[in-house]
C-alpha atoms as a PDB file:
ATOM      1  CA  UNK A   1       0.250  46.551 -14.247  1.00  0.00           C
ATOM      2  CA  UNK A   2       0.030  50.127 -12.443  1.00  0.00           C
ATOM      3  CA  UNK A   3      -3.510  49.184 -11.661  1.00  0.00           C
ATOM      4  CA  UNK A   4      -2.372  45.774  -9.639  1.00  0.00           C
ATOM      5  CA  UNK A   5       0.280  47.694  -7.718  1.00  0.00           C
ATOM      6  CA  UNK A   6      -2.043  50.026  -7.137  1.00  0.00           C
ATOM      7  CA  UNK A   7      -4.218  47.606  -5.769  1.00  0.00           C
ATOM      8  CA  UNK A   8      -2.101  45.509  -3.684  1.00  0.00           C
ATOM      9  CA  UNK A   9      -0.105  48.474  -1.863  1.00  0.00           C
ATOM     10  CA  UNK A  10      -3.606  49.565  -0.887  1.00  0.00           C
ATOM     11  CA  UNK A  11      -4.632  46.349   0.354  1.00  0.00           C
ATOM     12  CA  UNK A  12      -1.009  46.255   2.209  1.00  0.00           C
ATOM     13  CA  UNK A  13      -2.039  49.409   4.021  1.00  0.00           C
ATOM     14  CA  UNK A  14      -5.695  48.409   4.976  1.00  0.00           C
ATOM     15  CA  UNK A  15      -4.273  45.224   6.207  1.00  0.00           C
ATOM     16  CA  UNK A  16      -1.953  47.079   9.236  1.00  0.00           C
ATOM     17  CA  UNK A  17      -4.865  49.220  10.024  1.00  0.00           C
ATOM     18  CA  UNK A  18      -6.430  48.794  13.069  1.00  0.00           C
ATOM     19  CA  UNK A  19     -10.007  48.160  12.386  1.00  0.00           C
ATOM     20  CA  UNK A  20     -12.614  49.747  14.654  1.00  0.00           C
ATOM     21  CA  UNK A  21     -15.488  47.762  16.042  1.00  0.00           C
ATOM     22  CA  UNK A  22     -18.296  49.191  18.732  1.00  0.00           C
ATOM     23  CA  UNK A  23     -20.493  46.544  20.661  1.00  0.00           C
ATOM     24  CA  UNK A  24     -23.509  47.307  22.095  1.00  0.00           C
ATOM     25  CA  UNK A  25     -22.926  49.023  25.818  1.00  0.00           C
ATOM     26  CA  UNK A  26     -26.161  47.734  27.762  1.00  0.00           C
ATOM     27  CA  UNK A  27     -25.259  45.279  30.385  1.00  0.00           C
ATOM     28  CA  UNK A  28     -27.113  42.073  30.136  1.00  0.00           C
ATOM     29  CA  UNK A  29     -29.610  41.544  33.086  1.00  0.00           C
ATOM     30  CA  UNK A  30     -31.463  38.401  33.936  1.00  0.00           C
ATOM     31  CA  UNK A  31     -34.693  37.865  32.908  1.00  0.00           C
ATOM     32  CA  UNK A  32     -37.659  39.235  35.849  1.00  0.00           C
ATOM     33  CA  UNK A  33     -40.980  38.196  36.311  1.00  0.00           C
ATOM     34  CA  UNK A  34     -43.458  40.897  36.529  1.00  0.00           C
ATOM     35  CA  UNK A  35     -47.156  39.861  37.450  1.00  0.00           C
ATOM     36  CA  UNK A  36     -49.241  42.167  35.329  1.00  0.00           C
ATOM     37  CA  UNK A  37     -52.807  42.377  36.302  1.00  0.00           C
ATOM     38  CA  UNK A  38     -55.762  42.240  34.021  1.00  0.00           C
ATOM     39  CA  UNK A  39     -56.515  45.513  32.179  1.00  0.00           C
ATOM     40  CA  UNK A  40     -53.036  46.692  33.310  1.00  0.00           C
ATOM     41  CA  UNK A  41     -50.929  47.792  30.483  1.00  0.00           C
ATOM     42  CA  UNK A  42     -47.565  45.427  30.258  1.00  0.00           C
ATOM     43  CA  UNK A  43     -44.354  47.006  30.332  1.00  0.00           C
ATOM     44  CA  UNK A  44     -43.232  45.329  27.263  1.00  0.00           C
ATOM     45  CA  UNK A  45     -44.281  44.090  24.032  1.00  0.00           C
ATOM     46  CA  UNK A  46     -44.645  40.211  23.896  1.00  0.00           C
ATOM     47  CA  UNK A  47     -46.308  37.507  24.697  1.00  0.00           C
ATOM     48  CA  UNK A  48     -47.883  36.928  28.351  1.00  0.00           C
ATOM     49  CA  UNK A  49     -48.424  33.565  30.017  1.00  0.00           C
ATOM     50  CA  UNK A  50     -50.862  32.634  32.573  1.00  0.00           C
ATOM     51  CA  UNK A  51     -49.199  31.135  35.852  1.00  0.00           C
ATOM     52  CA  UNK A  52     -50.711  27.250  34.509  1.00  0.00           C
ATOM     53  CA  UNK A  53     -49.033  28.303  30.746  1.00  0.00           C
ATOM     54  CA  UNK A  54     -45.800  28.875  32.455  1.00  0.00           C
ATOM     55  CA  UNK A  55     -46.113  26.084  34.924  1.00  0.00           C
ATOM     56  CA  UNK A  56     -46.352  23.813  31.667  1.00  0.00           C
ATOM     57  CA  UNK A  57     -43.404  25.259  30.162  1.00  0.00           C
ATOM     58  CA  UNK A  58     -41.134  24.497  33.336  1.00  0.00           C
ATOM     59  CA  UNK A  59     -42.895  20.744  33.330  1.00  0.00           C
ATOM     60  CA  UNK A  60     -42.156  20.296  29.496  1.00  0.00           C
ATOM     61  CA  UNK A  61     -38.658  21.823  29.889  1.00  0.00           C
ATOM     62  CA  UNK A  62     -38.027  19.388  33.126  1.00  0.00           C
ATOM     63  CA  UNK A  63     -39.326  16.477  30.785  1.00  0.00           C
ATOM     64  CA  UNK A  64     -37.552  17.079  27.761  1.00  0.00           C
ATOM     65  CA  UNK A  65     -33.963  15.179  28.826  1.00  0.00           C
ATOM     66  CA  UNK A  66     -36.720  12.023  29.635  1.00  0.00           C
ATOM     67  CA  UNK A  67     -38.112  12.755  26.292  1.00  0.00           C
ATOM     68  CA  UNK A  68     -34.744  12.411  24.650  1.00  0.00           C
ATOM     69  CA  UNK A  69     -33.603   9.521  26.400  1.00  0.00           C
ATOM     70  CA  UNK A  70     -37.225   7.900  25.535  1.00  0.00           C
ATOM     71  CA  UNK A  71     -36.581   8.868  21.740  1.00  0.00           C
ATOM     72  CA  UNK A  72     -32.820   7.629  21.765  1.00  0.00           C
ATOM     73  CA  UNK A  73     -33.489   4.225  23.412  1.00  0.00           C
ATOM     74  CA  UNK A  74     -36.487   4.089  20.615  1.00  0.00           C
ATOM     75  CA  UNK A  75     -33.524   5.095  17.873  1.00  0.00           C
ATOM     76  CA  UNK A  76     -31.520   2.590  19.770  1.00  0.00           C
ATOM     77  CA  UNK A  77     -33.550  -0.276  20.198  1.00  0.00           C
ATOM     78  CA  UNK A  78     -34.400  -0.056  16.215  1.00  0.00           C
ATOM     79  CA  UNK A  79     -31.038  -0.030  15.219  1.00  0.00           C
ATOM     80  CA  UNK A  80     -30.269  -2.920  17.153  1.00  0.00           C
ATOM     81  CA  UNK A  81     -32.769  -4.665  15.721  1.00  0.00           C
ATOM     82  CA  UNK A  82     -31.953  -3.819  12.246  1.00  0.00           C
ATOM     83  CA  UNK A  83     -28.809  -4.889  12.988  1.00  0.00           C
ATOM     84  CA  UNK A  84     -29.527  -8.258  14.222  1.00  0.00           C
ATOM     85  CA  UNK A  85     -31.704  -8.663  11.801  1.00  0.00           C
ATOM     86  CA  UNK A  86     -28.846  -7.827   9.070  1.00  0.00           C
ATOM     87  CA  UNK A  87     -26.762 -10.229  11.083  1.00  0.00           C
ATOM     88  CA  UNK A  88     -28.939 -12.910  10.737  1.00  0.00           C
ATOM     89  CA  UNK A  89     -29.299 -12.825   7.153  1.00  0.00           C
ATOM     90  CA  UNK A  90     -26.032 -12.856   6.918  1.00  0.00           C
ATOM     91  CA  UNK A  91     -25.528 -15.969   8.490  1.00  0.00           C
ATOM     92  CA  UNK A  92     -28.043 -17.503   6.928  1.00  0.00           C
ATOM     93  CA  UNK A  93     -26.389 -16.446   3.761  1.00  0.00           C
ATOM     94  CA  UNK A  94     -23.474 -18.284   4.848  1.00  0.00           C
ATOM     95  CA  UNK A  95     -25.464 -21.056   6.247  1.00  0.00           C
ATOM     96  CA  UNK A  96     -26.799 -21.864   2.712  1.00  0.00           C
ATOM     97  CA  UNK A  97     -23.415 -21.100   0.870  1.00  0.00           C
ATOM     98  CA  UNK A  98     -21.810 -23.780   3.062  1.00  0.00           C
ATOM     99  CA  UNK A  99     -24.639 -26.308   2.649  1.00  0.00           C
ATOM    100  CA  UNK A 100     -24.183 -25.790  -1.239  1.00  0.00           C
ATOM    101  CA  UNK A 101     -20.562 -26.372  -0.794  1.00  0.00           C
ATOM    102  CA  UNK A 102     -20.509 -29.460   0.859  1.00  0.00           C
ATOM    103  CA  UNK A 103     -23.160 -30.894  -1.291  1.00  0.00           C
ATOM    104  CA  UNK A 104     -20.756 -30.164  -4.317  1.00  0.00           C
ATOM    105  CA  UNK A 105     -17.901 -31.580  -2.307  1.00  0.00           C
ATOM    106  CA  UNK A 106     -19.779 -34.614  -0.729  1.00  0.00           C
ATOM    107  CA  UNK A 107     -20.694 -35.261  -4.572  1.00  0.00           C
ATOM    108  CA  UNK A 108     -16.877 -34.922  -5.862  1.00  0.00           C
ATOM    109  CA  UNK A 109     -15.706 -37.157  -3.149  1.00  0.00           C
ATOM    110  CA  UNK A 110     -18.250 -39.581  -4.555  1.00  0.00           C
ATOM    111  CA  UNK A 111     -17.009 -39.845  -7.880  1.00  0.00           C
ATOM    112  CA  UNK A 112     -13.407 -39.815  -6.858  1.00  0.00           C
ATOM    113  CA  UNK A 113     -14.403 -42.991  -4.974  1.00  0.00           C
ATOM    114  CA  UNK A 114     -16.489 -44.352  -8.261  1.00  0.00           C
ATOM    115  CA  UNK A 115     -13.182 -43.581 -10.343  1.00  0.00           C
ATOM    116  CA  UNK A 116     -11.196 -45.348  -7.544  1.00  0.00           C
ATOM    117  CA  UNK A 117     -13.368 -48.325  -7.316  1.00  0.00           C
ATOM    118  CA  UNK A 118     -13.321 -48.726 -10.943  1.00  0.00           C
ATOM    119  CA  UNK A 119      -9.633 -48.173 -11.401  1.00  0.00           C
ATOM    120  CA  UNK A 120      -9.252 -51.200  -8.963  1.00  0.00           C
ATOM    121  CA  UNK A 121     -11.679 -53.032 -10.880  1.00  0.00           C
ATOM    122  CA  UNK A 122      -9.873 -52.273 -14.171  1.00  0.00           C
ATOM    123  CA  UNK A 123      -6.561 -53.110 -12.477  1.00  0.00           C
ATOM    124  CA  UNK A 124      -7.670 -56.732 -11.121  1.00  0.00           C
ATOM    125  CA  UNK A 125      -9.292 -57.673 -14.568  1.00  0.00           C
ATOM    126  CA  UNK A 126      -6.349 -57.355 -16.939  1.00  0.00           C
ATOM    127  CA  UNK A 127      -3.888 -59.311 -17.524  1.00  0.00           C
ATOM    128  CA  UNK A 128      -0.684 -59.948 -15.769  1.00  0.00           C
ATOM    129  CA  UNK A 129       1.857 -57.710 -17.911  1.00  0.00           C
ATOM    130  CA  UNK A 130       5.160 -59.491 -16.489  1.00  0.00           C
ATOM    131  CA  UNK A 131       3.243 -62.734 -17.779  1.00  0.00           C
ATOM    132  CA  UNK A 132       3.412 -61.443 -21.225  1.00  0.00           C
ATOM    133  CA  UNK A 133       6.232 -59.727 -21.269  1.00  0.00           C
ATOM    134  CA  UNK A 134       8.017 -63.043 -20.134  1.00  0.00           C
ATOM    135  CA  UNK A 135       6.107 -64.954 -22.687  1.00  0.00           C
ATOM    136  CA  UNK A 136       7.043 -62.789 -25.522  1.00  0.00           C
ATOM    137  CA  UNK A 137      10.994 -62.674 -24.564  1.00  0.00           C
ATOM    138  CA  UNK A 138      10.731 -66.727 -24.628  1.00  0.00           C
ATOM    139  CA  UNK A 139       8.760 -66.767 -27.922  1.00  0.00           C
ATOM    140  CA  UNK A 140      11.197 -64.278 -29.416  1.00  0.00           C
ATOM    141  CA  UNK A 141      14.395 -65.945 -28.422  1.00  0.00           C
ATOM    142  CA  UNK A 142      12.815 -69.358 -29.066  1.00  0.00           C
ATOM    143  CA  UNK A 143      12.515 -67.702 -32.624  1.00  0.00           C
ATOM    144  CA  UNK A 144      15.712 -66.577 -32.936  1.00  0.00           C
ATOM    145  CA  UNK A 145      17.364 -69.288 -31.990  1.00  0.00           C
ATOM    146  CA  UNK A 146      15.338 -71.833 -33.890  1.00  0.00           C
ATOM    147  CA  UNK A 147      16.199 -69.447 -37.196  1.00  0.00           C
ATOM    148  CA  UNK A 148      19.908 -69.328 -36.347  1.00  0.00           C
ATOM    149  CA  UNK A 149      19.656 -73.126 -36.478  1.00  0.00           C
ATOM    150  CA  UNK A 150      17.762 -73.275 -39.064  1.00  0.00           C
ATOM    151  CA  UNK A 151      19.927 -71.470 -41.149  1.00  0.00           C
ATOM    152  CA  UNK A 152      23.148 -73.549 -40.000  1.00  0.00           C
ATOM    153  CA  UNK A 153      21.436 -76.485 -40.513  1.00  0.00           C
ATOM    154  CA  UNK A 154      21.141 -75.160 -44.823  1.00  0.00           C
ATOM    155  CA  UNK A 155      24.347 -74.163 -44.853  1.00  0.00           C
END
């Protein structure tokens, strides 16, 4: 417990310290060019270039934004085209979904029309059920009645 107190007053304190930092006092200076002649010892240690190896360097540096824009049209254009070409799967996808769907729909509209035309053909085949019905009530009272006299006429 002593130990943590310990520990956090001391961090307390080196927190509100100022802390100290130095930087390096040289003052920056642009770059010079020096032409060193052969023989001639250079003034620093490095690597020399020749007037056509630095002449190259500005040419490459001057062509590099081309270079980019060559290499992002490049990435570009193949994207694009990977794209399309995902597109157009796709909708050939869908194409052949669609065609598959209609051909199962063009096929239940067909035998809906079979089980209509046979229904109709069912319905105009049987018999007339009023015709029966009639005939039955007749036969049944004709029954009835002919019992009822029947059985007065015993009596």
């Amino acid at each position: 417990m002593v130990r943590r107190f310990a520990f956090l007053a001391a961090l307390t304190v080196a927190s509100f310290l100022p802390t100290v930092a130095s930087a390096d006092e040289t003052v920056w200076t642009p770059p010079v060019v020096t032409a060193v002649q052969k023989g001639t010892p250079a003034p620093f240690a490095g690597v020399l270039l020749t007037p056509e190896a630095v002449a190259k360097v500005i040419a490459e540096a001057k062509d590099c934004p081309k270079r980019v824009e060559v290499e992002v049209d490049k990435a570009r254009g193949e994207e694009k085209a990977l794209g399309e070409k995902a597109v157009a799967d796709a909708q050939s996808d869908a194409k052949r979904d669609k065609a598959i769907l209609q051909a199962g729909i063009d096929q239940r509209e067909g035998m809906i029309k079979d089980l209509n035309a046979r229904l109709e053909k069912s319905e105009q085949s049987r018999a007339n059920t009023w015709l029966f019905a009639g005939g039955g009530l007749l036969t049944g009272a004709t029954i009835v009645i002919l019992s009822v006299v029947a059985v007065n006429a015993v009596n």
